[in-house]
PDB file of N, CA and C in Angstrom:
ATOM      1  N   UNK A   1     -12.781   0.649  -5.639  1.00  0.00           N
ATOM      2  CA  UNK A   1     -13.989   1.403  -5.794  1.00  0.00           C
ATOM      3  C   UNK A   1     -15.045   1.049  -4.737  1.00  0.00           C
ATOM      4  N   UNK A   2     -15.301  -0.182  -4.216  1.00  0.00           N
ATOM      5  CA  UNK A   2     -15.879  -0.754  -3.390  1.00  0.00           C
ATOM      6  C   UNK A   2     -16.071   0.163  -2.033  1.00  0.00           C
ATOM      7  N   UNK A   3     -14.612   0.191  -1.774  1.00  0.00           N
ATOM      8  CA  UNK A   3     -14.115   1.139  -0.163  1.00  0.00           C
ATOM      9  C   UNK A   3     -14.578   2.591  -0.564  1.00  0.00           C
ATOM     10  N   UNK A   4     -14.579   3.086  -2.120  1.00  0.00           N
ATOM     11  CA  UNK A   4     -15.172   4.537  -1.933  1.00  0.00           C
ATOM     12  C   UNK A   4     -16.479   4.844  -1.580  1.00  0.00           C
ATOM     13  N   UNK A   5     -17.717   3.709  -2.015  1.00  0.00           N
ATOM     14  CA  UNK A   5     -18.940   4.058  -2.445  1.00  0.00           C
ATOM     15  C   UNK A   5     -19.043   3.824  -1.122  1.00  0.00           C
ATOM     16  N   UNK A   6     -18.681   3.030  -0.500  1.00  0.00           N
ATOM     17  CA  UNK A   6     -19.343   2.627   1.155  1.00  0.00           C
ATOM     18  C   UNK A   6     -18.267   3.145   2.099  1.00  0.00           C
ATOM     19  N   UNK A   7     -17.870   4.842   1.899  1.00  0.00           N
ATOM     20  CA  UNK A   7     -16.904   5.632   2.433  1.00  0.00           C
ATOM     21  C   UNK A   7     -16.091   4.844   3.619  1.00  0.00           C
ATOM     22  N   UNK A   8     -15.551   4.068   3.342  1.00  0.00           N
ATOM     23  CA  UNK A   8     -14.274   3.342   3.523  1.00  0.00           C
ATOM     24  C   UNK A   8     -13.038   3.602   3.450  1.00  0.00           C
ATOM     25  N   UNK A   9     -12.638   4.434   4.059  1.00  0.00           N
ATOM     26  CA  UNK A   9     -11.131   4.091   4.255  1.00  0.00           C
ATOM     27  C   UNK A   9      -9.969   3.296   3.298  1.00  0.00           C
ATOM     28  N   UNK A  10      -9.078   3.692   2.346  1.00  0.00           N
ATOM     29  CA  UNK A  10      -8.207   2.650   2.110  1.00  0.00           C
ATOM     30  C   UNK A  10      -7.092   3.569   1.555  1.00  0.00           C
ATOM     31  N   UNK A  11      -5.847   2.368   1.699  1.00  0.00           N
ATOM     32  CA  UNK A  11      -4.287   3.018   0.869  1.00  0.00           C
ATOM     33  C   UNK A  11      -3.644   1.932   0.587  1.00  0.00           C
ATOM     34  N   UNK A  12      -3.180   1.948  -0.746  1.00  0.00           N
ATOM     35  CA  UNK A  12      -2.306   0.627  -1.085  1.00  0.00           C
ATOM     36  C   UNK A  12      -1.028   1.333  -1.321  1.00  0.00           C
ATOM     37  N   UNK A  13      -0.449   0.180  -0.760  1.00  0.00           N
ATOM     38  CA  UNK A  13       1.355   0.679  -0.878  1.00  0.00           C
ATOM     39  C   UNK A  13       2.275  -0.763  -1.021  1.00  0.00           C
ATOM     40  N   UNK A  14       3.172  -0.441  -1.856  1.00  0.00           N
ATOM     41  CA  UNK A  14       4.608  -1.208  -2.006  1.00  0.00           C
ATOM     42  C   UNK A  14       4.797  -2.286  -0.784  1.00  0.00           C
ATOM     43  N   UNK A  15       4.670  -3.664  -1.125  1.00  0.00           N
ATOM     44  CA  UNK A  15       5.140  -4.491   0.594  1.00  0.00           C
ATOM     45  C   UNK A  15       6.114  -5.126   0.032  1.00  0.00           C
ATOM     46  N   UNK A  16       6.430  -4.903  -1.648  1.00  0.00           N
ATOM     47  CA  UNK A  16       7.300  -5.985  -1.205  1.00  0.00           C
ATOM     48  C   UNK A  16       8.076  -6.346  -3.353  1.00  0.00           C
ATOM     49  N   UNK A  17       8.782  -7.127  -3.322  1.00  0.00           N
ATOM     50  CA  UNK A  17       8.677  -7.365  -4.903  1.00  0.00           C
ATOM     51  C   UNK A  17       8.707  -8.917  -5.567  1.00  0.00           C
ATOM     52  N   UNK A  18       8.309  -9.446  -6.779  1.00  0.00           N
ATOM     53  CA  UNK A  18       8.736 -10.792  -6.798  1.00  0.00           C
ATOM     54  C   UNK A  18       9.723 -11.292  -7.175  1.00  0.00           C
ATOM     55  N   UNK A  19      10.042 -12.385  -7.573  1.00  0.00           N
ATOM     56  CA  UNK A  19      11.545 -12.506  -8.208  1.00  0.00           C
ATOM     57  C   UNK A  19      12.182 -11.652  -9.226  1.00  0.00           C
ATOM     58  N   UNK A  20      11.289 -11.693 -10.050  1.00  0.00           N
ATOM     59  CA  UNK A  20      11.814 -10.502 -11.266  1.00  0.00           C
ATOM     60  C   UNK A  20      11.667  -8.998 -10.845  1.00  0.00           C
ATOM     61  N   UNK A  21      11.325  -8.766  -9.651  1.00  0.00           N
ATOM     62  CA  UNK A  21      11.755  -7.001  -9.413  1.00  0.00           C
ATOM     63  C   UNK A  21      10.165  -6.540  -9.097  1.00  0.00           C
ATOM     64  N   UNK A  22       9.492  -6.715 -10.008  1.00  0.00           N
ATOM     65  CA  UNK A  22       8.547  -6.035  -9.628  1.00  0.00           C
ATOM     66  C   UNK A  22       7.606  -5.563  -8.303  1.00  0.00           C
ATOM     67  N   UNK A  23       7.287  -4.936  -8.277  1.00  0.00           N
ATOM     68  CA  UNK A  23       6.430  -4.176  -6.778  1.00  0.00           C
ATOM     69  C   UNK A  23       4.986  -5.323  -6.907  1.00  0.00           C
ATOM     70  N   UNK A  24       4.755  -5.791  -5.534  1.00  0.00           N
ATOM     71  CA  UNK A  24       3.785  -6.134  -5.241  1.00  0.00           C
ATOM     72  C   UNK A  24       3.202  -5.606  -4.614  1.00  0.00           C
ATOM     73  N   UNK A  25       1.748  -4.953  -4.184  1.00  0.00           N
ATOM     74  CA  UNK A  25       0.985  -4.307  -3.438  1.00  0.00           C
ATOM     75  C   UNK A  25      -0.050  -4.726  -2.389  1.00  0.00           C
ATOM     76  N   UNK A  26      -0.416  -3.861  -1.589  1.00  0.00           N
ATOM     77  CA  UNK A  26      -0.670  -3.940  -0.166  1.00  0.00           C
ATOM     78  C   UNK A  26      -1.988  -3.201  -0.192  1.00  0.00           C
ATOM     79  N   UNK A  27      -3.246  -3.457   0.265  1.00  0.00           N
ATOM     80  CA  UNK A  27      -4.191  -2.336   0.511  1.00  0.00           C
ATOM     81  C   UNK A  27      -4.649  -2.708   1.877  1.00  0.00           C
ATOM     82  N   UNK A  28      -4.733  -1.781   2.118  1.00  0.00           N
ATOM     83  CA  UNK A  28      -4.870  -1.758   4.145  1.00  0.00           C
ATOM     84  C   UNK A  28      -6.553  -0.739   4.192  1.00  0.00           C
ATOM     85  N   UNK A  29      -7.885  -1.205   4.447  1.00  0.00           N
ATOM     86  CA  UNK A  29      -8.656  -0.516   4.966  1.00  0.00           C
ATOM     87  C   UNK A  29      -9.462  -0.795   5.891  1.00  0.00           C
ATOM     88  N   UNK A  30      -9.810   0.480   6.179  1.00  0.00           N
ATOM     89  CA  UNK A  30      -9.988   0.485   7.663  1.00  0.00           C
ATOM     90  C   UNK A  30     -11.723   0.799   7.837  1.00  0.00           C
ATOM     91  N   UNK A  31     -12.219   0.660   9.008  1.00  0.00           N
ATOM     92  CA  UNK A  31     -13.892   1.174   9.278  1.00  0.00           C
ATOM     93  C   UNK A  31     -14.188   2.288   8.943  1.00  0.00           C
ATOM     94  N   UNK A  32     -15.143   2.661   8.460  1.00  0.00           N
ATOM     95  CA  UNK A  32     -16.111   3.747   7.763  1.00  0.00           C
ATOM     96  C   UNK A  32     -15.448   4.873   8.989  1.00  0.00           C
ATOM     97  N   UNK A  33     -14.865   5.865   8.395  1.00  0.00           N
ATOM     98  CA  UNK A  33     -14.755   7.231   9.070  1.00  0.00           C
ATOM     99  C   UNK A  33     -13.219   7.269   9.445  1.00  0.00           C
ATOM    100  N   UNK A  34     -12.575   6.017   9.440  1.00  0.00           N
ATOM    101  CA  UNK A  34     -11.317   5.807  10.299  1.00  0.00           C
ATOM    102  C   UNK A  34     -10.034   6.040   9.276  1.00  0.00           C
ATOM    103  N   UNK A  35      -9.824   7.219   8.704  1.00  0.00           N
ATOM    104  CA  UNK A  35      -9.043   7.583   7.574  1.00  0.00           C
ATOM    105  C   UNK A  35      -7.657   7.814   8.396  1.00  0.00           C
ATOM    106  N   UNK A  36      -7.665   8.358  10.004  1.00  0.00           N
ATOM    107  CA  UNK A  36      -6.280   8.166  10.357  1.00  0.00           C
ATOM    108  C   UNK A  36      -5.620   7.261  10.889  1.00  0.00           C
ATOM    109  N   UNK A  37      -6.446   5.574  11.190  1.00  0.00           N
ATOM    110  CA  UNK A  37      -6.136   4.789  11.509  1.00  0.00           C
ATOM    111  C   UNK A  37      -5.375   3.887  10.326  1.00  0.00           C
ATOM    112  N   UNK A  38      -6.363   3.797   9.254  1.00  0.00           N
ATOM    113  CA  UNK A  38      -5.638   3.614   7.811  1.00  0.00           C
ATOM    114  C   UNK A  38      -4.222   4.229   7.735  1.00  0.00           C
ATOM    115  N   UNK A  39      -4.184   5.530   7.840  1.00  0.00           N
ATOM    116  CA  UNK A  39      -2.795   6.202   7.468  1.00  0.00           C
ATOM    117  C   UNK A  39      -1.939   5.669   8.644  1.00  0.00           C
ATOM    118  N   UNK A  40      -2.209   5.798   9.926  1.00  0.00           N
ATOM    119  CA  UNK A  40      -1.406   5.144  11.047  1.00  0.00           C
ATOM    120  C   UNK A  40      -0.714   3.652  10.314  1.00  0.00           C
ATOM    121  N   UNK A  41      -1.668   3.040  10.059  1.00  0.00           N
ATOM    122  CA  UNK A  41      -1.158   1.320   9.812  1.00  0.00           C
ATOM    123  C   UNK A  41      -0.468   1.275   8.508  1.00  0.00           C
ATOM    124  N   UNK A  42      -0.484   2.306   7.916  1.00  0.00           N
ATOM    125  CA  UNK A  42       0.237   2.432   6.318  1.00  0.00           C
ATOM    126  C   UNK A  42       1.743   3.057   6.963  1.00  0.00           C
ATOM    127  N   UNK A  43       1.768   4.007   7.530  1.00  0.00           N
ATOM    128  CA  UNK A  43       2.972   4.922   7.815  1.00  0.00           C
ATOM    129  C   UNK A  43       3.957   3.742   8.709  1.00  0.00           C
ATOM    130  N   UNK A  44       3.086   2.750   9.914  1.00  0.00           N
ATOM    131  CA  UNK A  44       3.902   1.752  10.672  1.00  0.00           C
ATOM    132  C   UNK A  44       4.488   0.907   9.535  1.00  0.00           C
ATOM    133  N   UNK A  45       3.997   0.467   8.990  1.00  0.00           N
ATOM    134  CA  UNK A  45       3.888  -0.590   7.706  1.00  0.00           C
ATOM    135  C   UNK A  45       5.405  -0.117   7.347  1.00  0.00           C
ATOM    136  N   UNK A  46       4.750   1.091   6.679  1.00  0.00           N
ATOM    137  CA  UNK A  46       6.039   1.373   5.590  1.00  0.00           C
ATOM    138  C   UNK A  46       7.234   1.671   6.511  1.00  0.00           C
ATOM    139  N   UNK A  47       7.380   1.658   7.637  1.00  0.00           N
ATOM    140  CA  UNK A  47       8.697   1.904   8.566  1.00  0.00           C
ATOM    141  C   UNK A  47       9.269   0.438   8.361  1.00  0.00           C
ATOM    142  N   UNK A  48       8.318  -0.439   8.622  1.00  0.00           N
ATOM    143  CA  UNK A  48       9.510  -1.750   9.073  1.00  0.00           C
ATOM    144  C   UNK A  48       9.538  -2.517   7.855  1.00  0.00           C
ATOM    145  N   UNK A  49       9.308  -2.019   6.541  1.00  0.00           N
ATOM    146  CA  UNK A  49       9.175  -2.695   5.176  1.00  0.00           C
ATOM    147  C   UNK A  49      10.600  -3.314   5.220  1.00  0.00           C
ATOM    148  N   UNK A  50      11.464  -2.428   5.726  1.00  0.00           N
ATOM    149  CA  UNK A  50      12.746  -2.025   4.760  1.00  0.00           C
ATOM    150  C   UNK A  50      13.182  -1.568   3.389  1.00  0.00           C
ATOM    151  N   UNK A  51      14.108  -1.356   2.947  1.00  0.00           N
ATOM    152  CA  UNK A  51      14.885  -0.599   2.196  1.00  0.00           C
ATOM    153  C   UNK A  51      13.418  -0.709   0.527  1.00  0.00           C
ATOM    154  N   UNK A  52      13.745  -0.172   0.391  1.00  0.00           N
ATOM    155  CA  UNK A  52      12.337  -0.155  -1.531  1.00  0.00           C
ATOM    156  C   UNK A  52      14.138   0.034  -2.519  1.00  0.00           C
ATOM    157  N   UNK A  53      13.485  -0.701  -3.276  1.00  0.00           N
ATOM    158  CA  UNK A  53      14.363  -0.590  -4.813  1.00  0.00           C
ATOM    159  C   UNK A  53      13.477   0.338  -5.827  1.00  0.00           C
ATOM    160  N   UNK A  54      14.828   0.397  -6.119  1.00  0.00           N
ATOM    161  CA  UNK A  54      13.628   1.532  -8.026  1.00  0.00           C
ATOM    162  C   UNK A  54      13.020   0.934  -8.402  1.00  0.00           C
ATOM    163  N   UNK A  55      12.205   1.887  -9.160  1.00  0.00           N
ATOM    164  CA  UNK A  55      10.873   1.352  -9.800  1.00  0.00           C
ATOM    165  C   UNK A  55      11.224   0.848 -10.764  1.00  0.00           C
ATOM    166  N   UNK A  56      11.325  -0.519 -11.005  1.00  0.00           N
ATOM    167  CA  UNK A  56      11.237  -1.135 -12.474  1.00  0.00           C
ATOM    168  C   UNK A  56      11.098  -0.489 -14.079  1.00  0.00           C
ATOM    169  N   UNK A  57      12.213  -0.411 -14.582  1.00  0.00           N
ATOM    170  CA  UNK A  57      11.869   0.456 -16.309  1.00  0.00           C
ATOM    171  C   UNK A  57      11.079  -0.570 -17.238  1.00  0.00           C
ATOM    172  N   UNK A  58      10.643   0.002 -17.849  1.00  0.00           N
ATOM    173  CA  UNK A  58      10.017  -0.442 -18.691  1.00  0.00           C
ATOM    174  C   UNK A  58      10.530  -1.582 -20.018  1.00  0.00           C
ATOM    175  N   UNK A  59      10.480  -2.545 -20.497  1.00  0.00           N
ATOM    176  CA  UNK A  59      11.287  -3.447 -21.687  1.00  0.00           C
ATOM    177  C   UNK A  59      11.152  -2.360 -22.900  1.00  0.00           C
ATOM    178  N   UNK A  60      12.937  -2.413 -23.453  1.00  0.00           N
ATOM    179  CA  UNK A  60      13.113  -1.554 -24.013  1.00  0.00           C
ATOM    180  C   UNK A  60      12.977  -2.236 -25.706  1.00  0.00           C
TER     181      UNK A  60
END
């Protein structure tokens, strides 16, 4: 909410998971106005992540 009010730039994405599977997250933002530099460093990002697993189900 921080990055919205002070029109900031941001995107969080998947970097990674912990032992038990789950997705850990990433927020990447960037200088006031710079919304395609954000997406640039998110789109590089997510190229050299490698492979993503499924999304974790829920305990049944």
């Amino acid at each position: 909410m921080p990055y919205n009010m002070s029109e900031q730039p941001a995107a969080s994405i998947n970097c990674g998971y912990t032992k038990e599977g789950k997705p850990i997250g990433l927020q990447i933002s960037g200088r006031r106005f710079d919304d395609s530099g954000v997406m640039r460093i998110s789109r590089w990002f997510e190229s050299v992540r490698g492979a993503q697993k499924k999304w974790p189900e829920p305990p049944k």
